[in-house]
PDB file of N, CA and C in Angstrom:
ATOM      1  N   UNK A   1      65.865 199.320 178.576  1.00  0.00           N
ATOM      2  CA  UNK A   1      66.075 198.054 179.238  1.00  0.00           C
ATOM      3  C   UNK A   1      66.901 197.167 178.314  1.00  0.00           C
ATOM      4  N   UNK A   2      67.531 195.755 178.819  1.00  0.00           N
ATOM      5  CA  UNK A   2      68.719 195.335 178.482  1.00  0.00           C
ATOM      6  C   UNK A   2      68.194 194.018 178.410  1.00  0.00           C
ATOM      7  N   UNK A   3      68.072 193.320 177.159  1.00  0.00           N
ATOM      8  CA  UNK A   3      67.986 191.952 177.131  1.00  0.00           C
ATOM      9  C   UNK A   3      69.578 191.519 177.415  1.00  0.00           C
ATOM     10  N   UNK A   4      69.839 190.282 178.472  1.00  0.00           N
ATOM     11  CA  UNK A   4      70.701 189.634 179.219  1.00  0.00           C
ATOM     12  C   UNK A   4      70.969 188.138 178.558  1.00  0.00           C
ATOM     13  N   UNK A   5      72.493 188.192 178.604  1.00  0.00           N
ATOM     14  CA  UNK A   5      72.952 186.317 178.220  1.00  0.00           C
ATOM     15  C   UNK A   5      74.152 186.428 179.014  1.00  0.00           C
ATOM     16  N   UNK A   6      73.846 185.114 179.964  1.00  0.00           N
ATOM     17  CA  UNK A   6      74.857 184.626 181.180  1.00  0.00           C
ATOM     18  C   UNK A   6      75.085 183.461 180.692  1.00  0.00           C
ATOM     19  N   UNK A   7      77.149 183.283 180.731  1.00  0.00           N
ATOM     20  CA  UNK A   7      77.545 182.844 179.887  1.00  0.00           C
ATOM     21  C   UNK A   7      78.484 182.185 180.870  1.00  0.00           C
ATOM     22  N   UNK A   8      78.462 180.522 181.018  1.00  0.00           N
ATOM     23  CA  UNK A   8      79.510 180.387 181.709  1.00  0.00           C
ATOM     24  C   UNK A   8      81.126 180.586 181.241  1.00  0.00           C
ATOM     25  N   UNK A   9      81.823 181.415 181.775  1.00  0.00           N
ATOM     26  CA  UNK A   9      83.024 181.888 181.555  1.00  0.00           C
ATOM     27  C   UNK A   9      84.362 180.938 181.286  1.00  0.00           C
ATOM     28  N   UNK A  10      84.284 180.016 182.716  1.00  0.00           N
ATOM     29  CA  UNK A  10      85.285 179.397 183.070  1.00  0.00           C
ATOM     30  C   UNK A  10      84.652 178.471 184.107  1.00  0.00           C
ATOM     31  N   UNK A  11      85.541 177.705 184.158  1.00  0.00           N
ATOM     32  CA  UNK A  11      85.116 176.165 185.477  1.00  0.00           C
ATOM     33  C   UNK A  11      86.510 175.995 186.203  1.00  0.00           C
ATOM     34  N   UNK A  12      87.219 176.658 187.205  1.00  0.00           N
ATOM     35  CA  UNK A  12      88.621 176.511 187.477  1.00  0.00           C
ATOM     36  C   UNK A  12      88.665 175.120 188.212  1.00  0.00           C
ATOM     37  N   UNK A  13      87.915 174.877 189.003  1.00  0.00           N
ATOM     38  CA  UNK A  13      87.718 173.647 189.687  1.00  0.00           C
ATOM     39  C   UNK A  13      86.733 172.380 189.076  1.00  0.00           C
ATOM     40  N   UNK A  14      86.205 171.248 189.706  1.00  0.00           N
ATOM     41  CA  UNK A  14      85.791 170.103 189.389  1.00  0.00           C
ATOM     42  C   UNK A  14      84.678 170.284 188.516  1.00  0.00           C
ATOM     43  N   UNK A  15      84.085 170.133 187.718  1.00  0.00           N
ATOM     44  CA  UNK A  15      82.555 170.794 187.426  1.00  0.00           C
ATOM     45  C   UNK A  15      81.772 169.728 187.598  1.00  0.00           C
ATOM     46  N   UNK A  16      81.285 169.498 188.898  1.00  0.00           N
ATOM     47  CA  UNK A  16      79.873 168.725 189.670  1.00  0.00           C
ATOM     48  C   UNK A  16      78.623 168.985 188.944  1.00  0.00           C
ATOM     49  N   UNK A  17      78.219 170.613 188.512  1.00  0.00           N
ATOM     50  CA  UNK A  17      77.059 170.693 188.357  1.00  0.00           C
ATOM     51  C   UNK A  17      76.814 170.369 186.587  1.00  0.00           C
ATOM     52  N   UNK A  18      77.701 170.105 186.129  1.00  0.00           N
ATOM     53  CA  UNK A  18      77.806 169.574 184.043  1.00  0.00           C
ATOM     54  C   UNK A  18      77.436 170.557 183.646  1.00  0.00           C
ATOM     55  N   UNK A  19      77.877 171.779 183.854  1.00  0.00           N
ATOM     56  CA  UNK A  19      78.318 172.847 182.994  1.00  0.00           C
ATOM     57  C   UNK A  19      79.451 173.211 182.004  1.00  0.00           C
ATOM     58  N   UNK A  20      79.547 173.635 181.089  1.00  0.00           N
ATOM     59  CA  UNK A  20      80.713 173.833 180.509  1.00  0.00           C
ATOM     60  C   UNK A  20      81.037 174.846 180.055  1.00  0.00           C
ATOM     61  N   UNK A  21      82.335 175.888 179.858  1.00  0.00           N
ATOM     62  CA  UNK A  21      82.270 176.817 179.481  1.00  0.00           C
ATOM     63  C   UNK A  21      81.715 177.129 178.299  1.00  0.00           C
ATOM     64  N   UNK A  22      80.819 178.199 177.742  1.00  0.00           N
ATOM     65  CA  UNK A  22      79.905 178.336 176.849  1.00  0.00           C
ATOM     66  C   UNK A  22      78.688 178.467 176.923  1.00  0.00           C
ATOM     67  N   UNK A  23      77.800 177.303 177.800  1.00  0.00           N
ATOM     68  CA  UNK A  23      76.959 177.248 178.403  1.00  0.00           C
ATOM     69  C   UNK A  23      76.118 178.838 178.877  1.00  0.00           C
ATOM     70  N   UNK A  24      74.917 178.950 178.617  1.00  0.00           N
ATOM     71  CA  UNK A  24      74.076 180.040 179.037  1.00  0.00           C
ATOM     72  C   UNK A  24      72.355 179.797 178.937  1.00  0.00           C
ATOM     73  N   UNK A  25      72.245 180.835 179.449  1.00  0.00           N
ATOM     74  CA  UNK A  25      70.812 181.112 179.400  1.00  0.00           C
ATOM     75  C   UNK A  25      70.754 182.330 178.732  1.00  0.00           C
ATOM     76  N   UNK A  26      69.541 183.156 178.412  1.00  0.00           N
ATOM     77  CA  UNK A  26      69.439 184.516 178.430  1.00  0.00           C
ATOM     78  C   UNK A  26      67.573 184.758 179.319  1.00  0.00           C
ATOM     79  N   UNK A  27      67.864 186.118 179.326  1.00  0.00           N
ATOM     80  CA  UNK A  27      66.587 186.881 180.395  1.00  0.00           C
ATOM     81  C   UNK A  27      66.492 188.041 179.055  1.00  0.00           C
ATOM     82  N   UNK A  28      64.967 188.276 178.866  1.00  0.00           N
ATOM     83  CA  UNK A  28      64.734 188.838 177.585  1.00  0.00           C
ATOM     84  C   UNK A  28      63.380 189.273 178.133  1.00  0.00           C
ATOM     85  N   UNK A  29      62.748 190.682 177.177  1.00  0.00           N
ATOM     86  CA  UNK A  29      61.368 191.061 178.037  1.00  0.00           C
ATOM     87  C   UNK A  29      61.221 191.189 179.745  1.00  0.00           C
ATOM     88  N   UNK A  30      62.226 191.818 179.831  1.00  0.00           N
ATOM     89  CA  UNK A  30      62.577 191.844 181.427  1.00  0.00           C
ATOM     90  C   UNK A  30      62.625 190.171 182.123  1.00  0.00           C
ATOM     91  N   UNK A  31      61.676 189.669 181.940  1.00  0.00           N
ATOM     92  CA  UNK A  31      61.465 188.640 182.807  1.00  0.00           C
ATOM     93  C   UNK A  31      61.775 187.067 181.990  1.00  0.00           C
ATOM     94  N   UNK A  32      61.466 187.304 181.340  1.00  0.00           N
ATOM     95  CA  UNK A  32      61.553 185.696 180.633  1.00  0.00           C
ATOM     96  C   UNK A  32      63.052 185.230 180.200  1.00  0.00           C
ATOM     97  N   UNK A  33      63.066 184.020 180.905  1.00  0.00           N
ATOM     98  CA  UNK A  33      64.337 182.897 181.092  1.00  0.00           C
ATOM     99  C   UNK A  33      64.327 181.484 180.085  1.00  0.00           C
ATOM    100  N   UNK A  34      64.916 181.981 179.184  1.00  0.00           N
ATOM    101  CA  UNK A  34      65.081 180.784 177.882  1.00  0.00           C
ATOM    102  C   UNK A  34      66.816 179.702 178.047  1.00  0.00           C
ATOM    103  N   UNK A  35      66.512 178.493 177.851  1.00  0.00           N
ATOM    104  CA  UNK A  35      67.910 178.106 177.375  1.00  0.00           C
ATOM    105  C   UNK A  35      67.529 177.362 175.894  1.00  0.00           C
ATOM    106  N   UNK A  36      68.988 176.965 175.647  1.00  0.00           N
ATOM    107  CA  UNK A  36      69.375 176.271 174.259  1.00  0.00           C
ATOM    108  C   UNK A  36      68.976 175.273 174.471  1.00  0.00           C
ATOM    109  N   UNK A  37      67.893 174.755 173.420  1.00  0.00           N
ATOM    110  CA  UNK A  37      67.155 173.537 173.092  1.00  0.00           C
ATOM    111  C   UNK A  37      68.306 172.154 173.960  1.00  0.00           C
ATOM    112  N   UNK A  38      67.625 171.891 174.874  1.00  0.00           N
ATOM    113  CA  UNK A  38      68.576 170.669 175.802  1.00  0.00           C
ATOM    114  C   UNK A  38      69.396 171.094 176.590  1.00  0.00           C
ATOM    115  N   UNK A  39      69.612 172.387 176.771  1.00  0.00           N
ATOM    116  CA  UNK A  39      70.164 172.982 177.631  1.00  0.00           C
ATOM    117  C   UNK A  39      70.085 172.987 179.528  1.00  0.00           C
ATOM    118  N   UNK A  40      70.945 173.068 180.052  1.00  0.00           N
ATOM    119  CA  UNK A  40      70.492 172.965 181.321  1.00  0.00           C
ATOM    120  C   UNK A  40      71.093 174.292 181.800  1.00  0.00           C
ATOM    121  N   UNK A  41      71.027 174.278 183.323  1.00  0.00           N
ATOM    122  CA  UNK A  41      71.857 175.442 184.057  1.00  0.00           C
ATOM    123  C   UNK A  41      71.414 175.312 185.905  1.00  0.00           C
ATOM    124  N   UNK A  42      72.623 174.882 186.144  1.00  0.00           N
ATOM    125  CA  UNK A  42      72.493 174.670 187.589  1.00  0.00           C
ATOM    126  C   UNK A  42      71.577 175.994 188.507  1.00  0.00           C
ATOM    127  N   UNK A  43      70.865 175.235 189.377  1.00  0.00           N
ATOM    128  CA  UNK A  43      70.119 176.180 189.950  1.00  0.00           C
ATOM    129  C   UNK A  43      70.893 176.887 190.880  1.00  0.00           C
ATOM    130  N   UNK A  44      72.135 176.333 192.161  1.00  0.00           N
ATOM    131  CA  UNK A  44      72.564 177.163 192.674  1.00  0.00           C
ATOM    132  C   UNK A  44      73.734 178.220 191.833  1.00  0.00           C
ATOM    133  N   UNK A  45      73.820 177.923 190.501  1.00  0.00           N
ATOM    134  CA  UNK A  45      74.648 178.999 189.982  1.00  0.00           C
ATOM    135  C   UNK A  45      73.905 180.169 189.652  1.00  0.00           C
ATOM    136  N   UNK A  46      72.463 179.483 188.926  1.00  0.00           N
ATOM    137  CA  UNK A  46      71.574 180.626 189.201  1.00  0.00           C
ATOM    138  C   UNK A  46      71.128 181.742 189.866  1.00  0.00           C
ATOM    139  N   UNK A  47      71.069 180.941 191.006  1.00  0.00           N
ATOM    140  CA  UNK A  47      70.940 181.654 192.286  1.00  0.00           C
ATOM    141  C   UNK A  47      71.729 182.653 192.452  1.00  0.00           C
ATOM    142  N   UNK A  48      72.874 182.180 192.601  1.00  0.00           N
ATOM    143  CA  UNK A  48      73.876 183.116 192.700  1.00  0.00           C
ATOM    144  C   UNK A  48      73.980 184.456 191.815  1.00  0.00           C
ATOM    145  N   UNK A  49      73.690 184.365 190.237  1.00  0.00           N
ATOM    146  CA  UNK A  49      73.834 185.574 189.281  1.00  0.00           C
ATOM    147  C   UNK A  49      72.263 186.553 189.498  1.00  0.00           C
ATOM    148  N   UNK A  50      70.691 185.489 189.696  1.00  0.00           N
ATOM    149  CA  UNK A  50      69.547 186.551 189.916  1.00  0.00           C
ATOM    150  C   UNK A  50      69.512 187.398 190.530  1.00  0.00           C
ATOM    151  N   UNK A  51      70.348 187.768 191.554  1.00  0.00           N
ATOM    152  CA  UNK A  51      70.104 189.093 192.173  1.00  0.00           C
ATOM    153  C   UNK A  51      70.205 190.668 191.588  1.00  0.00           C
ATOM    154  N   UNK A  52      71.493 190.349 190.642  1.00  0.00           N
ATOM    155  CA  UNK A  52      72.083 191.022 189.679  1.00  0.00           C
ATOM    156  C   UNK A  52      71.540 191.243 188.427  1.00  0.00           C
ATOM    157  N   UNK A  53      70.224 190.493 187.754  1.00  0.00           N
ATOM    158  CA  UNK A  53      70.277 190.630 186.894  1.00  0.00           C
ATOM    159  C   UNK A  53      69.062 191.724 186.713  1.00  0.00           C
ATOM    160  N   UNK A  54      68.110 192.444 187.794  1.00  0.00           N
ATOM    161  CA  UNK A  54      67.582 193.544 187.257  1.00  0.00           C
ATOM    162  C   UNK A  54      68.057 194.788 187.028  1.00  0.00           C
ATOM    163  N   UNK A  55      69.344 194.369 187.665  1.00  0.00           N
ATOM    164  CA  UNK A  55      70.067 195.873 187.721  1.00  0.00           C
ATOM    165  C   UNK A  55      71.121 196.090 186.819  1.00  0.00           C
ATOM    166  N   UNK A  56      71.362 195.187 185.462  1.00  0.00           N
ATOM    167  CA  UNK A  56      72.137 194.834 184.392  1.00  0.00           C
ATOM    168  C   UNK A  56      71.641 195.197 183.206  1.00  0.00           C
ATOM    169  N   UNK A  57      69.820 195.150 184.059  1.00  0.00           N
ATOM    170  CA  UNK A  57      68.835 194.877 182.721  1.00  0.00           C
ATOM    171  C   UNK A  57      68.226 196.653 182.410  1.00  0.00           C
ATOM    172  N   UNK A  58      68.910 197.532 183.049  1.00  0.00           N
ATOM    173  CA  UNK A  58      68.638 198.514 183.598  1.00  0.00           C
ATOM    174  C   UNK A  58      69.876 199.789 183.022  1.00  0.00           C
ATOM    175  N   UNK A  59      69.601 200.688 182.686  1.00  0.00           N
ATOM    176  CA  UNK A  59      70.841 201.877 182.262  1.00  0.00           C
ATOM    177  C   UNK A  59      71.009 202.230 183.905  1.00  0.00           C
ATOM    178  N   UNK A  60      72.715 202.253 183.577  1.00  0.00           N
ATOM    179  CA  UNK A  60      73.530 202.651 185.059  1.00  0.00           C
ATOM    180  C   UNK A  60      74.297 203.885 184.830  1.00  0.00           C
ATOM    181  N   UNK A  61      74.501 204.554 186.004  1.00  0.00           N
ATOM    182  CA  UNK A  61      75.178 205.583 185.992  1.00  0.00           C
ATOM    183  C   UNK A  61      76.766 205.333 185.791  1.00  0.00           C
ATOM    184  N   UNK A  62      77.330 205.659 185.017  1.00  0.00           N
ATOM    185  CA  UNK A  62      78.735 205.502 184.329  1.00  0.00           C
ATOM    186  C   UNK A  62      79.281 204.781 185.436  1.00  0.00           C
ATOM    187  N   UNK A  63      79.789 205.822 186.845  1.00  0.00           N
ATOM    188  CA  UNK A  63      80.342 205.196 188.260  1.00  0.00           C
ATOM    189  C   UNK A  63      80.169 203.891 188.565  1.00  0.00           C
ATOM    190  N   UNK A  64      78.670 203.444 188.552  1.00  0.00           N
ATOM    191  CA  UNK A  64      78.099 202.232 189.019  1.00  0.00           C
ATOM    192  C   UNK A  64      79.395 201.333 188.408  1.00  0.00           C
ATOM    193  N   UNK A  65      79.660 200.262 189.874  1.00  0.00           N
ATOM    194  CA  UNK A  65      80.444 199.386 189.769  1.00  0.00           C
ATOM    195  C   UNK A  65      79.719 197.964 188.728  1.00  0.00           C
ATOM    196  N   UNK A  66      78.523 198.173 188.573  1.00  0.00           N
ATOM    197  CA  UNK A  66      77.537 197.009 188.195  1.00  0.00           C
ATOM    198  C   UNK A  66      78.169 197.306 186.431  1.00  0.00           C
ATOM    199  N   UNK A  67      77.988 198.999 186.037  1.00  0.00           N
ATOM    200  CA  UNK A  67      78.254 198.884 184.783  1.00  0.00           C
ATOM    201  C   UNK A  67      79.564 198.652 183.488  1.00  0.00           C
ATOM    202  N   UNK A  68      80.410 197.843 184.795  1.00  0.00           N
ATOM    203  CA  UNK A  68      81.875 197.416 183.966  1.00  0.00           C
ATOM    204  C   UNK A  68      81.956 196.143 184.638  1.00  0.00           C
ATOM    205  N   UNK A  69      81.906 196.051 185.959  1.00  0.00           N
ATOM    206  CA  UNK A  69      81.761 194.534 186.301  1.00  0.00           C
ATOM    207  C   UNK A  69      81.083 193.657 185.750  1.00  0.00           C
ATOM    208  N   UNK A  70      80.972 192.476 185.310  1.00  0.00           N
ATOM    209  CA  UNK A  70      80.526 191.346 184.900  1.00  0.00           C
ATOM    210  C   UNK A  70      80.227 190.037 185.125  1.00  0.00           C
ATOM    211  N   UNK A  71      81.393 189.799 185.984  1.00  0.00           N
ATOM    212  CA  UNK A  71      81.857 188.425 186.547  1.00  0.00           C
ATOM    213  C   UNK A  71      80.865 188.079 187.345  1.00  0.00           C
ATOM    214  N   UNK A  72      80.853 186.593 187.937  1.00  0.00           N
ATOM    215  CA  UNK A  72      79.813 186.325 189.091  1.00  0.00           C
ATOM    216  C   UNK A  72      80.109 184.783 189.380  1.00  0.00           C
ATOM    217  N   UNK A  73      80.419 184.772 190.745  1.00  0.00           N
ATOM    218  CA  UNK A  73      80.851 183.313 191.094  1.00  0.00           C
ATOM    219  C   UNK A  73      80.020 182.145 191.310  1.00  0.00           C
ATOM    220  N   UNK A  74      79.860 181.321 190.952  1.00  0.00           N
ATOM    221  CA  UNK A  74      78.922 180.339 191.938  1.00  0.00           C
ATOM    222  C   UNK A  74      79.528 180.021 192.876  1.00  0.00           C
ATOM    223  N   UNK A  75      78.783 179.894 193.555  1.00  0.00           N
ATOM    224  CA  UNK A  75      78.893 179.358 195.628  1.00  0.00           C
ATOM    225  C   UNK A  75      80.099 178.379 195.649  1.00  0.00           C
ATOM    226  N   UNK A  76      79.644 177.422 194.999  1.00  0.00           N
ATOM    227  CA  UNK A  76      80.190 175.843 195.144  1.00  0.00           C
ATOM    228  C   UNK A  76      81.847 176.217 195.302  1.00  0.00           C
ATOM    229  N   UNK A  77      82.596 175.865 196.336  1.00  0.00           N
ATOM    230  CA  UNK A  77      83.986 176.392 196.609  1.00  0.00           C
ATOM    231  C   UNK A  77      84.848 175.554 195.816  1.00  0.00           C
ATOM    232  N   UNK A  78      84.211 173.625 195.710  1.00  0.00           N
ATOM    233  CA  UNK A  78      85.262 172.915 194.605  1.00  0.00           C
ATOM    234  C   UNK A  78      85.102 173.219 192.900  1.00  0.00           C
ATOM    235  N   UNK A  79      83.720 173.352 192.857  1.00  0.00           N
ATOM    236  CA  UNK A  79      84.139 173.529 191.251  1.00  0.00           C
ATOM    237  C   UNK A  79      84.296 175.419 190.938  1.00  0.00           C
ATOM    238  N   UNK A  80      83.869 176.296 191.292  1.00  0.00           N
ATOM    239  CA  UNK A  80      84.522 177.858 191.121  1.00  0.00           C
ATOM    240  C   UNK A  80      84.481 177.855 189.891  1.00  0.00           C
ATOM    241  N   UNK A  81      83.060 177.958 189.757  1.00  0.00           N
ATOM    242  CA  UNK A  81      82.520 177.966 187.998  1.00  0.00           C
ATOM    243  C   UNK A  81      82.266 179.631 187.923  1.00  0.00           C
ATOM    244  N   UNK A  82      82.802 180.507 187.010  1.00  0.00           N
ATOM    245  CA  UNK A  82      82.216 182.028 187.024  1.00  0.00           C
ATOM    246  C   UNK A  82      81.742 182.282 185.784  1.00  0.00           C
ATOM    247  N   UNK A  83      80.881 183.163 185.541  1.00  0.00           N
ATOM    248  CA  UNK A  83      79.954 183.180 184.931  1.00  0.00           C
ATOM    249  C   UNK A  83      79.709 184.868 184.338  1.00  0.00           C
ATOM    250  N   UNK A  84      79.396 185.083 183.236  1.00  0.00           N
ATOM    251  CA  UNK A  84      79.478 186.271 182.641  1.00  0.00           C
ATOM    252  C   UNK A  84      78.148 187.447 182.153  1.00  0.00           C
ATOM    253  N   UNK A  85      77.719 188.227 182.384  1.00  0.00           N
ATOM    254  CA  UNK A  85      76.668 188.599 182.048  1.00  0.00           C
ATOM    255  C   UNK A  85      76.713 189.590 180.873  1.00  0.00           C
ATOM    256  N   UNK A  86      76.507 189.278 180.037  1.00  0.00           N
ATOM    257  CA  UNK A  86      76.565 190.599 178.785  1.00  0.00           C
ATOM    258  C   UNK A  86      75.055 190.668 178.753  1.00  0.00           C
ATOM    259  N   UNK A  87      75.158 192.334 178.191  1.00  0.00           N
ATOM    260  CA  UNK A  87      74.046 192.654 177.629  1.00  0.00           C
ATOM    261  C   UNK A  87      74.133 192.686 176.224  1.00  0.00           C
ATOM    262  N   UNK A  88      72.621 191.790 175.697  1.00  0.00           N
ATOM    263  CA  UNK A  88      72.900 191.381 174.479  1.00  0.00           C
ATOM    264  C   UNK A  88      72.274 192.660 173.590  1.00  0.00           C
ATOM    265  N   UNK A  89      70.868 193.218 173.630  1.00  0.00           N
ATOM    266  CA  UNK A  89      70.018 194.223 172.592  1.00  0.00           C
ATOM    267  C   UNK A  89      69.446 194.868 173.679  1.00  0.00           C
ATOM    268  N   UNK A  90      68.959 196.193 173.219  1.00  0.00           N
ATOM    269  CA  UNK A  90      68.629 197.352 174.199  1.00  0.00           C
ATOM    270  C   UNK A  90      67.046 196.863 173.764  1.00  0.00           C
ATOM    271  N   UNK A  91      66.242 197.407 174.359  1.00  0.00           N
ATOM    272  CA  UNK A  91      64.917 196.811 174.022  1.00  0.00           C
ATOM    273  C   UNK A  91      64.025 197.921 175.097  1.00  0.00           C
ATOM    274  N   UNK A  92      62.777 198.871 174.192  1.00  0.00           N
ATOM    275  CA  UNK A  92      62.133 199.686 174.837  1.00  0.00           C
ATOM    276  C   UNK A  92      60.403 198.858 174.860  1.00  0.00           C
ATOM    277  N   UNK A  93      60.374 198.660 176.388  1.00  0.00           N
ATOM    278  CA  UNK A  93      58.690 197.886 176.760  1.00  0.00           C
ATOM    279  C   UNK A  93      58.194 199.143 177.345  1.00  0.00           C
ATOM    280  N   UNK A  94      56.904 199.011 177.430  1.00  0.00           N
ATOM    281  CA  UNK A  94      55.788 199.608 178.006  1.00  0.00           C
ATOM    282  C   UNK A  94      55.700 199.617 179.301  1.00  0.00           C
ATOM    283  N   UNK A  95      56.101 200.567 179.783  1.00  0.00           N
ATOM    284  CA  UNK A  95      55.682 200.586 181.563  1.00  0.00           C
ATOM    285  C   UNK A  95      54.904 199.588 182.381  1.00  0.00           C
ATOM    286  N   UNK A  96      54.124 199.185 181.851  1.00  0.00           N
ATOM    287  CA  UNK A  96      53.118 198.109 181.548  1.00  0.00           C
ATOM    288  C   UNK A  96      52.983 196.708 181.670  1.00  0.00           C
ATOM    289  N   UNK A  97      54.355 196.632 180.992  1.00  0.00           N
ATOM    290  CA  UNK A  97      54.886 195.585 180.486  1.00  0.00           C
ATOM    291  C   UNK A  97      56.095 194.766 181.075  1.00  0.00           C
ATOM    292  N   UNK A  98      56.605 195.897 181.900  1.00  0.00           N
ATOM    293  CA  UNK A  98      57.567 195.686 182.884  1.00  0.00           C
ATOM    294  C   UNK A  98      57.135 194.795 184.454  1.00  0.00           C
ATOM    295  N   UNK A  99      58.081 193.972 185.353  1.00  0.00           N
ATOM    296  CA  UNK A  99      57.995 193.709 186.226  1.00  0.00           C
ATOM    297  C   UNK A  99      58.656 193.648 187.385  1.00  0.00           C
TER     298      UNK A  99
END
């Protein structure tokens, strides 16, 4: 399994939600969602990258389009903020431990 840091990329349009490029969170221990002390992160950009992120957090079959793609748009059509997902450390939990 794949500890995750989503990274805003770029802001091509207005940035409404006060993001800036740089800006992230990470997802660590499968489940747990940390930001940088004062940090924020818009919820519908959120929205937009969680669907993706168990299957990032996960070894893919070479083919899988998930395992070279990265990118991920937020909704919002004026500001077209995109957003990056690297995997940061490989990390082995307990069956157990997983969710």
């Amino acid at each position: 399994m794949w500890d995750l840091r989503v990274v805003v990329e770029r802001v091509e349009g207005r940035p409404v939600c006060g993001l800036q490029v740089g800006d992230y969170f990470e997802v660590s221990q499968s489940s747990h969602l940390t930001l940088p002390p004062g940090g924020h992160f818009c919820i519908y950009a959120l929205a937009a990258v969680l669907p993706l992120l168990p299957a990032k957090q996960r070894a893919l079959p070479e083919d899988d389009w998930l395992e070279t793609d990265c990118l991920v748009a937020c909704p919002d059509p004026d500001e077209r903020l995109v957003m990056r997902i690297e995997r940061t450390e490989r990390v082995v939990l307990a069956e157990g431990e997983l969710t």
